[in-house]
Protein backbone atom coordinates (compact mmCIF):
# COMPACT_ATOMS: atom_id res chain seq x y z
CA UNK A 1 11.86 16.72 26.64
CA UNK A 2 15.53 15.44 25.51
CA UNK A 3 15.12 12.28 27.83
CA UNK A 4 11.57 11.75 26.12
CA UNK A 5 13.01 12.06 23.04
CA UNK A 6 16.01 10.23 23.59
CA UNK A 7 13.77 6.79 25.12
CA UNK A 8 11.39 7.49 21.78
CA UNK A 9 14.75 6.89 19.34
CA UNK A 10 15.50 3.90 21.52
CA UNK A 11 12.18 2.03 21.48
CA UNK A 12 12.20 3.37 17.73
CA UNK A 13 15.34 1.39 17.23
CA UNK A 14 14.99 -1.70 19.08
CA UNK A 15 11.98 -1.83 16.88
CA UNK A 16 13.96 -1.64 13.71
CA UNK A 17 15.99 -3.94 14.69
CA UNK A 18 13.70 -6.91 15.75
CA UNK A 19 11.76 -6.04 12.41
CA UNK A 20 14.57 -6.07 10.13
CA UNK A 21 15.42 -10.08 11.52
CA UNK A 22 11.25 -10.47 10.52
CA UNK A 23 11.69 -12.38 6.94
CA UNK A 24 8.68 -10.22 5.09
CA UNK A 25 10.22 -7.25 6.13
CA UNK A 26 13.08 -8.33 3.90
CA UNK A 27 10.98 -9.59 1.22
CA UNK A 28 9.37 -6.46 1.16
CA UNK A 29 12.41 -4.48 1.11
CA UNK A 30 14.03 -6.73 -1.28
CA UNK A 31 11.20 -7.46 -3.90
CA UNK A 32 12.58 -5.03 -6.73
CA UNK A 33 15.60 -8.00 -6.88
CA UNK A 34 13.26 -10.64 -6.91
CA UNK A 35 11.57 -12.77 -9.36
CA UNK A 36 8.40 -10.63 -8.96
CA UNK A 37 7.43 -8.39 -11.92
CA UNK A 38 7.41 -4.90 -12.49
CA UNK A 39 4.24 -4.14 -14.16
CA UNK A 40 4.51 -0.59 -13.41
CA UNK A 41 5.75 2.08 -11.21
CA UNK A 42 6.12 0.87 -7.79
CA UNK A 43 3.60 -2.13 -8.89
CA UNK A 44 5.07 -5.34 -8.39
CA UNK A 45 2.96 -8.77 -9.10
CA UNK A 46 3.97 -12.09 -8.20
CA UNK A 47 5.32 -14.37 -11.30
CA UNK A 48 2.62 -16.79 -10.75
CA UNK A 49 -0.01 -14.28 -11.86
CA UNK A 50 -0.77 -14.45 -14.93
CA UNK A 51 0.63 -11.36 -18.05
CA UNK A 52 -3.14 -10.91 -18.71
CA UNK A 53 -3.93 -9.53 -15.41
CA UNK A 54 -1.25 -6.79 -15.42
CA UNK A 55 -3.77 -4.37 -17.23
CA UNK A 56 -6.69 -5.41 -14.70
CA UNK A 57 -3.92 -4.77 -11.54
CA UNK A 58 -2.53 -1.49 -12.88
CA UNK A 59 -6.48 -0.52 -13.98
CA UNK A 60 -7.43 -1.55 -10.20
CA UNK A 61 -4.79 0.68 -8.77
CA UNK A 62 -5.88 3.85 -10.47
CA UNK A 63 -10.03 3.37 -10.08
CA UNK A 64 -9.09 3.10 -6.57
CA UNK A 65 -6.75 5.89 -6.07
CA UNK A 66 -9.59 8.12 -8.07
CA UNK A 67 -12.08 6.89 -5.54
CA UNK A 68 -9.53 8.35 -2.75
CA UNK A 69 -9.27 11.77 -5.33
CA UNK A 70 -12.79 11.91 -5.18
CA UNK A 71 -13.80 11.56 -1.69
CA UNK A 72 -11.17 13.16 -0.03
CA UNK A 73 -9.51 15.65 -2.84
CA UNK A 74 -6.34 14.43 -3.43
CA UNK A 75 -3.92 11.48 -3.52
CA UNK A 76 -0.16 11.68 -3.28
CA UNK A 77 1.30 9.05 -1.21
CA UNK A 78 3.93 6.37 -3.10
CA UNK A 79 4.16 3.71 -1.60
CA UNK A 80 5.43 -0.01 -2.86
CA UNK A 81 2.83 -2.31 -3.45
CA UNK A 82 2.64 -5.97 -4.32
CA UNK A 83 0.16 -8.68 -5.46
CA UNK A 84 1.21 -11.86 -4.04
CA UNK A 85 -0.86 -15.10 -5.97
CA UNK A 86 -1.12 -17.95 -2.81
CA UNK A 87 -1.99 -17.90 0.91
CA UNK A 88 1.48 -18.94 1.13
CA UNK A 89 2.91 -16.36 -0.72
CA UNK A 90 1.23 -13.18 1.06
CA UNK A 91 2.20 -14.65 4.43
CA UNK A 92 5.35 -14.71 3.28
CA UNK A 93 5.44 -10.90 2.36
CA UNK A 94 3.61 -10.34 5.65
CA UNK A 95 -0.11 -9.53 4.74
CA UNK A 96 -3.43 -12.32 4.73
CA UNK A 97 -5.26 -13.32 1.74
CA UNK A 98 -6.72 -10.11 1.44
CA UNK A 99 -4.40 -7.45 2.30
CA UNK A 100 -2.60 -4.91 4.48
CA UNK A 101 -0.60 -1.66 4.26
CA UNK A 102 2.54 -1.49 6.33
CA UNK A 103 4.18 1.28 7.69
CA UNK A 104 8.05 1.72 8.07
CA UNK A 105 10.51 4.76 8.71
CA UNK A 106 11.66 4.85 5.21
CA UNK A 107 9.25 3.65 3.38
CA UNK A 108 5.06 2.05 3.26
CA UNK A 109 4.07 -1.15 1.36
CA UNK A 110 0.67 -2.52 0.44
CA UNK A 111 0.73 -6.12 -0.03
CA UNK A 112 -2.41 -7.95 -1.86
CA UNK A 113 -2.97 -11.29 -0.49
CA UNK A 114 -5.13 -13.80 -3.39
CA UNK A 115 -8.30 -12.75 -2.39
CA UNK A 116 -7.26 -8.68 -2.48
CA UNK A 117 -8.18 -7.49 -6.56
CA UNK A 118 -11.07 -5.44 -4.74
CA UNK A 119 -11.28 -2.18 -5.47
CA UNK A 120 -13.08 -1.47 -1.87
CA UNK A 121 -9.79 -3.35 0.05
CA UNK A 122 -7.28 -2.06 -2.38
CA UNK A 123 -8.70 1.94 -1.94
CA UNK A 124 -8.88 1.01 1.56
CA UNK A 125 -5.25 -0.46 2.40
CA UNK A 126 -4.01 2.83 -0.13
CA UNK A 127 -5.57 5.54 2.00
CA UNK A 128 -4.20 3.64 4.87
CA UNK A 129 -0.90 4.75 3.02
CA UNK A 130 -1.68 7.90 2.19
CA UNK A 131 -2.51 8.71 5.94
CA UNK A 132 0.66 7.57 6.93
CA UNK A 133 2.40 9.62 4.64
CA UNK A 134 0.79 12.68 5.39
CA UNK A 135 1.65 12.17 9.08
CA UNK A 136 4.62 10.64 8.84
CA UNK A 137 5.87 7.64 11.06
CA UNK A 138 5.97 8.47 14.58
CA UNK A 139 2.71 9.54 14.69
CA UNK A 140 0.76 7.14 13.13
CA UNK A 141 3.00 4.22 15.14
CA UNK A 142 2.65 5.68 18.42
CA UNK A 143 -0.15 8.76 17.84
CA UNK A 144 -3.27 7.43 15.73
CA UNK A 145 -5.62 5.74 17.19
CA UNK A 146 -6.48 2.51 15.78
CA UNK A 147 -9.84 3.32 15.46
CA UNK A 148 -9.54 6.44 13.24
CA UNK A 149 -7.39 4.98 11.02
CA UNK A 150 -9.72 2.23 10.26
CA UNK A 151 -12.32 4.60 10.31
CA UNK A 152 -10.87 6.60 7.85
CA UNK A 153 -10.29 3.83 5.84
CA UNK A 154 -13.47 2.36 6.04
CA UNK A 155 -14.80 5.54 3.96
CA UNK A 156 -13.36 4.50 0.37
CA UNK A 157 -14.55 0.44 1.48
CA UNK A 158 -18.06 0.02 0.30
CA UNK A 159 -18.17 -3.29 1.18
CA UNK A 160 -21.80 -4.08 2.52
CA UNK A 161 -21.20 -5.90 5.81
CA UNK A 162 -19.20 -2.83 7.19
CA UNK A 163 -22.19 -0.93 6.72
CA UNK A 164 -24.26 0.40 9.41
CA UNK A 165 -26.59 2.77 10.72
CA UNK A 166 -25.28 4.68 13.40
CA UNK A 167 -28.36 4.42 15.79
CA UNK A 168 -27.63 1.23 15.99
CA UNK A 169 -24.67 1.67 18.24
CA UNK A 170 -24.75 2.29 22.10
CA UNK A 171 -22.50 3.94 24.39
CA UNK A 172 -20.48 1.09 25.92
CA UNK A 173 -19.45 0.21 22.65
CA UNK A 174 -18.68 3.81 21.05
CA UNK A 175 -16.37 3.43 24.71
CA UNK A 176 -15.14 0.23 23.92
CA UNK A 177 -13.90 1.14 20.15
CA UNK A 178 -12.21 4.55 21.25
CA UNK A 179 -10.35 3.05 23.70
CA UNK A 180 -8.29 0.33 21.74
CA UNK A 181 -5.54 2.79 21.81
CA UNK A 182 -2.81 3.05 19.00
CA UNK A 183 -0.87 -0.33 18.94
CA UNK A 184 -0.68 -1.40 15.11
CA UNK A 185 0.12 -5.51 16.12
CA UNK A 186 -2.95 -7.18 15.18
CA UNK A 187 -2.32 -9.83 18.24
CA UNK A 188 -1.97 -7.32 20.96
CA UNK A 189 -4.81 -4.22 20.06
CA UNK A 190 -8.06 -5.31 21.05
CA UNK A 191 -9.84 -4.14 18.05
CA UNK A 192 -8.10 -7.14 15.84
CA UNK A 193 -7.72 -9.69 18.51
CA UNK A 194 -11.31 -10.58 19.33
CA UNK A 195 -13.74 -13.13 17.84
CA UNK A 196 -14.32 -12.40 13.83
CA UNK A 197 -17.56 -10.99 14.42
CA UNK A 198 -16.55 -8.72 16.96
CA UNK A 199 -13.82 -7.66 14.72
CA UNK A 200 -15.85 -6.94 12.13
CA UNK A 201 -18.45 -4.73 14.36
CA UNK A 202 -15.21 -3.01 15.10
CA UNK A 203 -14.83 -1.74 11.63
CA UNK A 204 -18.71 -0.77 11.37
CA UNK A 205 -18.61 1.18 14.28
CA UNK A 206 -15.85 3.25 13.62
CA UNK A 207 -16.77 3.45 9.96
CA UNK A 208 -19.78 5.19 11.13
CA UNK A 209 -18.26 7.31 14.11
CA UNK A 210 -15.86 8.41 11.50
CA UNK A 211 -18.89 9.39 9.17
CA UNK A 212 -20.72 11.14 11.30
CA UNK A 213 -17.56 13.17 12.47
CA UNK A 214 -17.19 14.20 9.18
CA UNK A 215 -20.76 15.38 8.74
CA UNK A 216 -20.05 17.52 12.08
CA UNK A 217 -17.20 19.48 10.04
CA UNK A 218 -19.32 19.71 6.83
CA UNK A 219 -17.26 17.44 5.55
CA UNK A 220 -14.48 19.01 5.72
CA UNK A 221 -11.55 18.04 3.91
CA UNK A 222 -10.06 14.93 6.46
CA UNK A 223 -6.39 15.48 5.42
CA UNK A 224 -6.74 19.41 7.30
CA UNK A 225 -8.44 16.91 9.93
CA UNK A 226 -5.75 14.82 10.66
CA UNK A 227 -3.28 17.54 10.18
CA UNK A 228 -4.58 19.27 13.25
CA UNK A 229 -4.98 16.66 14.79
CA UNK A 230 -1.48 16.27 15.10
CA UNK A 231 -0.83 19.01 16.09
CA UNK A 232 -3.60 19.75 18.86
CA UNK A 233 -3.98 15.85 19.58
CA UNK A 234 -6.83 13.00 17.96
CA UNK A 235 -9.18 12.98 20.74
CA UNK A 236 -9.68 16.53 20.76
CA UNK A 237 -10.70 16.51 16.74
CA UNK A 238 -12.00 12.97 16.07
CA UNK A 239 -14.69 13.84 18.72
CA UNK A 240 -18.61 13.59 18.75
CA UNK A 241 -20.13 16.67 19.21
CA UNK A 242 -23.17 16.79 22.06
């Protein structure tokens, strides 16, 4: 168990260490002492957005953390998060033009890309945060499947295209979801990498696995879920019952 944890803390840090030479990583880390605006707690917006939005951006934040209160009961998580204004800028801070939540040891950050003042892909990128912070870093890195956490995700995003019934899915590719594993790096984990289309059947299908999971526990509170699940392992919770 000590060599196991010992090669853990060494992949950990060689990690760290090739992320911290990453530019947005130190954008991100580094945004309080840049030109970017505090607009309010742990809200920062890029200059080039305009003083009339702040109220809109701060208003976004909260409907979509009370859309997380009210599905799922609660909301605590903190994280850092920042509205970039150009393509340029949000690849710059490490996100798309929509937006992403990124996990680190000391800290999460949810960057808005210009295309990201949505209140489905803002509550969606913030319960991505608030899953991380209820099981901490090591497990969602090297733990959580990809799949469940997109799942999960997927139940604050209303967005229409992501939704689907779940008789519409077969076997192979309730197989072929589950088995993407847990890498986070978009270019490597098969359920980013593919065509766009296939990506975004990705998302549908394990929005609905996750839903009708959910519905197998009475809809049970999916912060206990996740919680046990890290304790008695994913695969044996986030299961379909016969």
């Amino acid at each position: 168990m000590k060599h196991f944890k010992k090669i853990i803390l060494l992949l950990l840090l060689c990690a760290l260490s090739s992320s911290l030479l990453h530019s947005s990583i130190i954008k991100r880390m580094t945004v309080e002492f840049s030109d970017f605006v505090l607009i309010s707690k742990n809200i920062y917006v890029d200059p080039k957005i305009s003083e009339s939005e702040y109220k809109n951006i701060v208003s976004l934040i909260n409907d979509a953390k009370q859309r997380i209160i009210d599905r799922f009961g609660s909301f605590k998580s903190t994280p850092i998060i920042i509205f970039t204004n150009s393509s340029k800028m949000a690849k710059e801070y490490g996100t798309n033009d929509f937006g992403s939540a990124i996990r680190l040891p000391w800290n999460q950050y949810v960057v808005f890309g210009p295309k990201g003042q949505n209140i489905d892909i803002v509550a969606h990128e913030l319960l991505h945060a608030e899953v991380g912070d209820r099981l901490g870093y090591i497990t969602t890195q090297f733990k959580l499947p990809v799949w469940i956490d997109e799942g999960v995700a997927m139940q604050v995003d209303y967005r229409k295209k992501y939704l689907i019934d779940f008789s519409s899915i077969n076997q192979n590719e309730i197989d072929r979801v589950t088995s993407t594993g847990t890498s986070q790096i978009i270019n490597i984990n098969p359920f980013f990498s593919d065509t766009r289309e296939q990506i975004i059947r990705n998302y549908q299908i394990s929005k609905a696995l996750i839903t009708k999971i959910l519905k197998q526990y009475s809809n049970s509170p999916i912060y206990e879920m996740l919680n046990r699940a890290k304790n008695e392992g994913f695969e044996n919770i986030f299961t379909l019952q016969n």
